[in-house]
N, C-alpha and C. Protein backbone atom coordinates (compact mmCIF):
# COMPACT_ATOMS: atom_id res chain seq x y z
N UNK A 1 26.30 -45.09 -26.34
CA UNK A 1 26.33 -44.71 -27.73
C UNK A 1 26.63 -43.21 -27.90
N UNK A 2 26.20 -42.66 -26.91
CA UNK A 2 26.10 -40.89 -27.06
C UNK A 2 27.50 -40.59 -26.71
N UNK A 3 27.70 -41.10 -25.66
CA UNK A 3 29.43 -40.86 -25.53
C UNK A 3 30.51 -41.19 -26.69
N UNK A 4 30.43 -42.41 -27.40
CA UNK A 4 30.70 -42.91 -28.38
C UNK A 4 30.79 -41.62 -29.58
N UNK A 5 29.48 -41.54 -30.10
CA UNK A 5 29.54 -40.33 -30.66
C UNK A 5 30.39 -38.96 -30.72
N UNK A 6 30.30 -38.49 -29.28
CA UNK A 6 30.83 -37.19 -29.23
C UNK A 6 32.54 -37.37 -28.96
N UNK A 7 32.68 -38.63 -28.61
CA UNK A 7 34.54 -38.87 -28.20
C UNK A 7 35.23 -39.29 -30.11
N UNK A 8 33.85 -39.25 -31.06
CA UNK A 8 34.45 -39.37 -32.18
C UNK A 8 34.71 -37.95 -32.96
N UNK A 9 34.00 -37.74 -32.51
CA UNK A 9 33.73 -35.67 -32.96
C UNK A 9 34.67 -35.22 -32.06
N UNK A 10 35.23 -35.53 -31.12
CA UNK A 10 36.22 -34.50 -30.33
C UNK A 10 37.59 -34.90 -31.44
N UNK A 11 38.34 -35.62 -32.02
CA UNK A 11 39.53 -36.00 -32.96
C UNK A 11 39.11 -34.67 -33.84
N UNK A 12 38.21 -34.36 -34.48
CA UNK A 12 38.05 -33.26 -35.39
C UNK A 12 38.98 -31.77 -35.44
N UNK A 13 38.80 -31.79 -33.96
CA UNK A 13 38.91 -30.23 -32.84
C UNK A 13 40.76 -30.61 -32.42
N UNK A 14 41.00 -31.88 -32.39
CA UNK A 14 42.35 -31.70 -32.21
C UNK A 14 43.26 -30.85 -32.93
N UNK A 15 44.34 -29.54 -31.73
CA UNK A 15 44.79 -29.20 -32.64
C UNK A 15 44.33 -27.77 -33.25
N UNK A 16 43.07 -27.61 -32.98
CA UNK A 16 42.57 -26.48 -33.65
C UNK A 16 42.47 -25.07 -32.36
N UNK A 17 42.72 -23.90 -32.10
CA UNK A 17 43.09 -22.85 -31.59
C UNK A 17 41.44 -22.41 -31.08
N UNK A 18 40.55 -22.99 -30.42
CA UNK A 18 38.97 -22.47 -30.35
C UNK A 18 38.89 -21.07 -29.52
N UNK A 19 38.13 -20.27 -29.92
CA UNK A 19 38.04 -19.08 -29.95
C UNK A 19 37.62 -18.98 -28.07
N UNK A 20 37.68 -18.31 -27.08
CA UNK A 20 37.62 -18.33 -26.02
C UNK A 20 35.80 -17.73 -25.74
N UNK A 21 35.43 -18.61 -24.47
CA UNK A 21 34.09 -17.94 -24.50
C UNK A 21 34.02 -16.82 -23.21
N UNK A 22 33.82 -15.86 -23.66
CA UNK A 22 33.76 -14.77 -22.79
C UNK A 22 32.03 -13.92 -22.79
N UNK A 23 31.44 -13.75 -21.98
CA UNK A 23 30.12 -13.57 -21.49
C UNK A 23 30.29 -11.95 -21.72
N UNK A 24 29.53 -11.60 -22.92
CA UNK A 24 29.80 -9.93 -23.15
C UNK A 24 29.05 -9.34 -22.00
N UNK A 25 29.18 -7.50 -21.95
CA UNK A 25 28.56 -7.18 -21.15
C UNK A 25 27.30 -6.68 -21.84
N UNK A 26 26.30 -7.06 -21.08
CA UNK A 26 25.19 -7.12 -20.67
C UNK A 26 24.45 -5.69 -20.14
N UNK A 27 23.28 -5.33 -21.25
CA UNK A 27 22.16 -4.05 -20.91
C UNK A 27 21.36 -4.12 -19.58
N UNK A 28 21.59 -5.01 -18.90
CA UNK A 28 20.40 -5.76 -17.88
C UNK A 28 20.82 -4.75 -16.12
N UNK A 29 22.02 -4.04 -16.41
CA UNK A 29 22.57 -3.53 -15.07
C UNK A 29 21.21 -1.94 -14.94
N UNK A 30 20.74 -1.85 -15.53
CA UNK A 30 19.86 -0.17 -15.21
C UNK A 30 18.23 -0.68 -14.39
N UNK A 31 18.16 0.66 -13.98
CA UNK A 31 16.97 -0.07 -12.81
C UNK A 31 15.97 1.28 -13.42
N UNK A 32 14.77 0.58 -12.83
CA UNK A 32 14.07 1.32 -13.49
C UNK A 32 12.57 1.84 -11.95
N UNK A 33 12.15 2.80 -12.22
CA UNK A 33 11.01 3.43 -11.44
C UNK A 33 10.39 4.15 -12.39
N UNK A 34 8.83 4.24 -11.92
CA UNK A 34 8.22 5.11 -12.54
C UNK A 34 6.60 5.38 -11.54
N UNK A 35 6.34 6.40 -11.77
CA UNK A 35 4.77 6.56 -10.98
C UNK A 35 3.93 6.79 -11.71
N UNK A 36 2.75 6.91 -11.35
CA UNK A 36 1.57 8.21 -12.00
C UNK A 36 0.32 8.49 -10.96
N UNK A 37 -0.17 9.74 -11.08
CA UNK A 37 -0.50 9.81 -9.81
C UNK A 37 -1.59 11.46 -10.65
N UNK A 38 -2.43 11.60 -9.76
CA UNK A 38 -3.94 12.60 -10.72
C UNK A 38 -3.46 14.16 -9.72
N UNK A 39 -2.13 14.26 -8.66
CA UNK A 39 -1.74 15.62 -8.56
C UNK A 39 -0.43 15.63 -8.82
N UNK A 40 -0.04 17.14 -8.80
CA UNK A 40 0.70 17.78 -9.10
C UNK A 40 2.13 16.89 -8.06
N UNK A 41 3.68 16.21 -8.33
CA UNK A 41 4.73 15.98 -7.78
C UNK A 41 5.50 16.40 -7.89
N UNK A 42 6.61 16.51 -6.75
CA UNK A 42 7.84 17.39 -7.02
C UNK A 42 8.57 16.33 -7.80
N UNK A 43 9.84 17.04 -8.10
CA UNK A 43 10.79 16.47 -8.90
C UNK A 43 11.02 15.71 -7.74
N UNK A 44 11.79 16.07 -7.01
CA UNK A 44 12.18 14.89 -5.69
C UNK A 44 12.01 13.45 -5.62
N UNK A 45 10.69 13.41 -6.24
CA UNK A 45 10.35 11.79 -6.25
C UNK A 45 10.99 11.38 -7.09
N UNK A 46 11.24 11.88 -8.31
CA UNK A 46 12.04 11.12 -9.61
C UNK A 46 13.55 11.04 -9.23
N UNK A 47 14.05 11.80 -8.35
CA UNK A 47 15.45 12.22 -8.65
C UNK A 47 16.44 11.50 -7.36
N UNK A 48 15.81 11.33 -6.36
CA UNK A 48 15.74 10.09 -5.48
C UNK A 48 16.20 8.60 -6.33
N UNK A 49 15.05 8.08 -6.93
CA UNK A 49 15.87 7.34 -7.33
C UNK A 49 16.52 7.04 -8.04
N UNK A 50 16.31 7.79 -8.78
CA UNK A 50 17.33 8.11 -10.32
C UNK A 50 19.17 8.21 -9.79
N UNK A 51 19.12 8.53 -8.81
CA UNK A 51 20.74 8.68 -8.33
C UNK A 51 21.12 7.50 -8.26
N UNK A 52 20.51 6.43 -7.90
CA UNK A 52 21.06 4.93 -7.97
C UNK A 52 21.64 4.73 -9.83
N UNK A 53 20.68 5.41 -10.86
CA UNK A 53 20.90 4.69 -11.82
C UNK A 53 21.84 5.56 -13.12
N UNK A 54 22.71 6.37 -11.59
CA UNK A 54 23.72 7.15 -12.33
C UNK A 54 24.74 6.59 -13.79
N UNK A 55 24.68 5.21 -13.31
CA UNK A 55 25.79 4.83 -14.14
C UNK A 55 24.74 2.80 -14.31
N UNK A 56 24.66 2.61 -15.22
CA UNK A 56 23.85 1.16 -15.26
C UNK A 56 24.98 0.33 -15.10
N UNK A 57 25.90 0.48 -14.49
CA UNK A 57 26.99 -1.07 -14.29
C UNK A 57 27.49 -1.06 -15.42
N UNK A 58 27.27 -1.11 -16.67
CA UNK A 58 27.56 -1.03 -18.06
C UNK A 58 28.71 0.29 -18.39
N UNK A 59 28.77 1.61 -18.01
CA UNK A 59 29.55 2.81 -18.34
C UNK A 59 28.62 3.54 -19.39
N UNK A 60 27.15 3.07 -19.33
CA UNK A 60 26.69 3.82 -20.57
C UNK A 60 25.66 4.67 -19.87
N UNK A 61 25.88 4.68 -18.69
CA UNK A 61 24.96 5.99 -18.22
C UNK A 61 23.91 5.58 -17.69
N UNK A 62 22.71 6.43 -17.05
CA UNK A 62 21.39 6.14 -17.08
C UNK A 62 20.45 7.11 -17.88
N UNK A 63 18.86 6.93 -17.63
CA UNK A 63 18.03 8.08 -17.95
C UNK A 63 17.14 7.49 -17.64
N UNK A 64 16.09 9.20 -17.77
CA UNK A 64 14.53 9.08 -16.99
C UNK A 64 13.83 9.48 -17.98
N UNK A 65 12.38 8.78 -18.00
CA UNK A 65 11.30 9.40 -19.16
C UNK A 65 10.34 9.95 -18.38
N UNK A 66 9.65 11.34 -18.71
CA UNK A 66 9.12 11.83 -17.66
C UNK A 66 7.85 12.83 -18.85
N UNK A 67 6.82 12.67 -18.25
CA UNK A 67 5.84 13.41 -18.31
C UNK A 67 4.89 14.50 -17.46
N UNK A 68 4.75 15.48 -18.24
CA UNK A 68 3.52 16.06 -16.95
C UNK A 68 4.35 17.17 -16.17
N UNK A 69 5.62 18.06 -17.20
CA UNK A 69 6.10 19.12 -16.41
C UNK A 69 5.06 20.26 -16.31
N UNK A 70 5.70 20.92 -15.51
CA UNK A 70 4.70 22.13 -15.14
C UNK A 70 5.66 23.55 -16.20
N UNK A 71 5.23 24.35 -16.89
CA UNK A 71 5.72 25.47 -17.82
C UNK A 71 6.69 26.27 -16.96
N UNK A 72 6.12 26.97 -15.96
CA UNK A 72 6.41 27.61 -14.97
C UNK A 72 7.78 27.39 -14.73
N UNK A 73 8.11 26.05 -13.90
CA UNK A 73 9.11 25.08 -13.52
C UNK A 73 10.44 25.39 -14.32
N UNK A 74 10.05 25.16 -15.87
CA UNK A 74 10.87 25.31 -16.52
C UNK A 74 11.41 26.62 -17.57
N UNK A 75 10.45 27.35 -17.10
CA UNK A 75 10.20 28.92 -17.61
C UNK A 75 9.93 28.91 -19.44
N UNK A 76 9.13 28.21 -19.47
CA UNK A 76 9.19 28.49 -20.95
C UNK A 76 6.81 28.23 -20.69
N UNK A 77 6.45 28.31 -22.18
CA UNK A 77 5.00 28.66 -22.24
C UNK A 77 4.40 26.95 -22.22
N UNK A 78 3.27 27.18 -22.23
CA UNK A 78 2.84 25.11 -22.27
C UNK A 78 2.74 24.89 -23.64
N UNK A 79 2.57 25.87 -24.44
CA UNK A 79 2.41 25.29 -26.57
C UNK A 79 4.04 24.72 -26.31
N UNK A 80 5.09 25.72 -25.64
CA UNK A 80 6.44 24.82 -26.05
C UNK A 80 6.49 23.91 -25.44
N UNK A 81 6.14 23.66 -24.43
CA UNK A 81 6.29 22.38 -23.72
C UNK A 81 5.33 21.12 -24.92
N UNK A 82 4.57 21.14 -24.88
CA UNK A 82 3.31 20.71 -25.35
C UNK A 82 3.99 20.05 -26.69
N UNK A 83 4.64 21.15 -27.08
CA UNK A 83 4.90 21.05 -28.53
C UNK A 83 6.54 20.54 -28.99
N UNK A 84 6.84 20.25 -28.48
CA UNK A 84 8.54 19.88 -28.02
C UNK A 84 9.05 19.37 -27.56
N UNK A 85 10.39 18.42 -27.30
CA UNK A 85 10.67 17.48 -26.87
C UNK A 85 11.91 18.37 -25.89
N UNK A 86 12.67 17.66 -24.78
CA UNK A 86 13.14 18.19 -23.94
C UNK A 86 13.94 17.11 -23.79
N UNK A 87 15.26 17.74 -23.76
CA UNK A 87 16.75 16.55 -23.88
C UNK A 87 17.42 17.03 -22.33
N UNK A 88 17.49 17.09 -21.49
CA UNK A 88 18.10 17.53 -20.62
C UNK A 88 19.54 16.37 -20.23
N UNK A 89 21.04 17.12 -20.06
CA UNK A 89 21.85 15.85 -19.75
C UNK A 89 22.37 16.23 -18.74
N UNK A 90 22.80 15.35 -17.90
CA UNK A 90 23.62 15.60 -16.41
C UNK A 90 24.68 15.31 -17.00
N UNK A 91 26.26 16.23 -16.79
CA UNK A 91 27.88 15.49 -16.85
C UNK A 91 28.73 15.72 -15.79
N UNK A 92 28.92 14.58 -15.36
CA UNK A 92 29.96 14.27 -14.34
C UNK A 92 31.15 14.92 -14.58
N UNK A 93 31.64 15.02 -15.83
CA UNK A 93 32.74 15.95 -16.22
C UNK A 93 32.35 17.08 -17.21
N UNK A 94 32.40 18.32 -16.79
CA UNK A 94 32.05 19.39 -17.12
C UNK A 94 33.06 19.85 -18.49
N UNK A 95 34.26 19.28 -18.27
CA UNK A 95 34.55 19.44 -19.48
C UNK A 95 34.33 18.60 -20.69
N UNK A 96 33.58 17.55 -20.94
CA UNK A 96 33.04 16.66 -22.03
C UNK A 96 31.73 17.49 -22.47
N UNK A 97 31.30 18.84 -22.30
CA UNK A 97 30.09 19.69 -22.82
C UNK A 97 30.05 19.77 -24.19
N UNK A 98 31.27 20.39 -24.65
CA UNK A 98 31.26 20.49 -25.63
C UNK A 98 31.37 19.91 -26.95
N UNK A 99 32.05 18.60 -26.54
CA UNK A 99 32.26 16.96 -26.84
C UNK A 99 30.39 16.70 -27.14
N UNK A 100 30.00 16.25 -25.95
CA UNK A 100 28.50 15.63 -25.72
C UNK A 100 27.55 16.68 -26.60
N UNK A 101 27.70 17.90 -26.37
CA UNK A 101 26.47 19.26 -27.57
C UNK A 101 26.97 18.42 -29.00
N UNK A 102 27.84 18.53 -29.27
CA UNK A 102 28.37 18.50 -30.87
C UNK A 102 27.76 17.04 -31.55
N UNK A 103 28.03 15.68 -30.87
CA UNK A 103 28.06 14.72 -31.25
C UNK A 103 26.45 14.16 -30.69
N UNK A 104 25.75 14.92 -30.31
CA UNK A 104 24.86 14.32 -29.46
C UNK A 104 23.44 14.72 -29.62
N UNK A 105 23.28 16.26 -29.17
CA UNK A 105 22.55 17.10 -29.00
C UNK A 105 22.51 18.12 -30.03
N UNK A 106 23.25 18.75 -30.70
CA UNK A 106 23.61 19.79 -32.03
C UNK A 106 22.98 19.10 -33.03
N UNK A 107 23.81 17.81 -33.54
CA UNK A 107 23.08 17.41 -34.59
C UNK A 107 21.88 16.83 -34.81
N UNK A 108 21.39 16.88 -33.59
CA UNK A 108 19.75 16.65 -34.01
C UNK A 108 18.67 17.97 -33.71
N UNK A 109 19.36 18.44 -33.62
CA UNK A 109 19.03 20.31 -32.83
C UNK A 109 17.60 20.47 -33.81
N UNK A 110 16.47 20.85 -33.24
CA UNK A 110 15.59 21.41 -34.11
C UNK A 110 15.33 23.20 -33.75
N UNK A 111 14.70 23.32 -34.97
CA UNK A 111 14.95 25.03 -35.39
C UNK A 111 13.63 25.33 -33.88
N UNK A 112 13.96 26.80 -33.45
CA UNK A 112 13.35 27.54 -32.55
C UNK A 112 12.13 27.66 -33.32
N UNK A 113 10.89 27.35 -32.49
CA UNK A 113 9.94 28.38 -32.43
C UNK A 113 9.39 29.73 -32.50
C-alpha cells in the first residue's frame, strides 16, 4: 500500500526542475581546550593548542576565551584589566590591518580611561 502511495505522488514531480541537495558548510570544524588551575600559567599552555585551531575548516578563523591575565604581562594596571575587555587579533596577512581595525575593532572602539 505504502509503495502504492508514494509511486502515485511521484507523477506530481514529473517534469518539475527540483532544487539540488547540497550539505551547507557546517560550524562543527573548531576544536576547543580549556583549563583552570589555583597557580599562576604561562601562555604556552593556551597557545599550543590554539595553533591547531588556526583556521576551523570553515575559513572563519579560530579564537580563545581566556581569563586570569597577569597586568604586568600586558603592561597596563589591574583596574584596566579588571575593568575592560581585551580584543587581541592574529593576521596571517598583514596587509588586511587596516581592513580588519575599521570594520571590526574601530567601530566598537570604547573611549580610554
Amino acid at each position: 500500500m505504502i509503495e502504492k502511495i508514494i509511486e502515485s505522488r511521484g507523477k506530481l514531480i514529473n517534469g518539475l526542475s527540483l532544487p539540488s541537495v547540497k550539505k551547507a558548510e557546517e560550524e562543527s570544524g573548531c576544536g576547543v581546550v580549556g583549563f583552570a588551575c589555583s597557580v599562576p600559567v604561562s601562555g604556552r599552555h593556551i597557545f599550543e593548542p590554539s595553533i591547531r585551531m588556526h583556521n576551523r575548516g570553515n575559513g572563519k578563523g579560530g579564537e580563545i576565551a581566556a581569563v586570569g591575565f597577569e597586568p604586568e604581562q600586558l603592561g597596563v594596571s589591574r583596574k584596566i584589566l579588571d575593568s575592560n575587555y581585551l580584543l587581541q587579533v592574529a593576521l596571517i596577512d598583514t596587509r588586511a590591518r587596516k581592513e580588519v581595525e575599521a570594520s571590526c575593532i574601530t567601530l566598537y572602539a570604547c573611549p580610554r580611561p
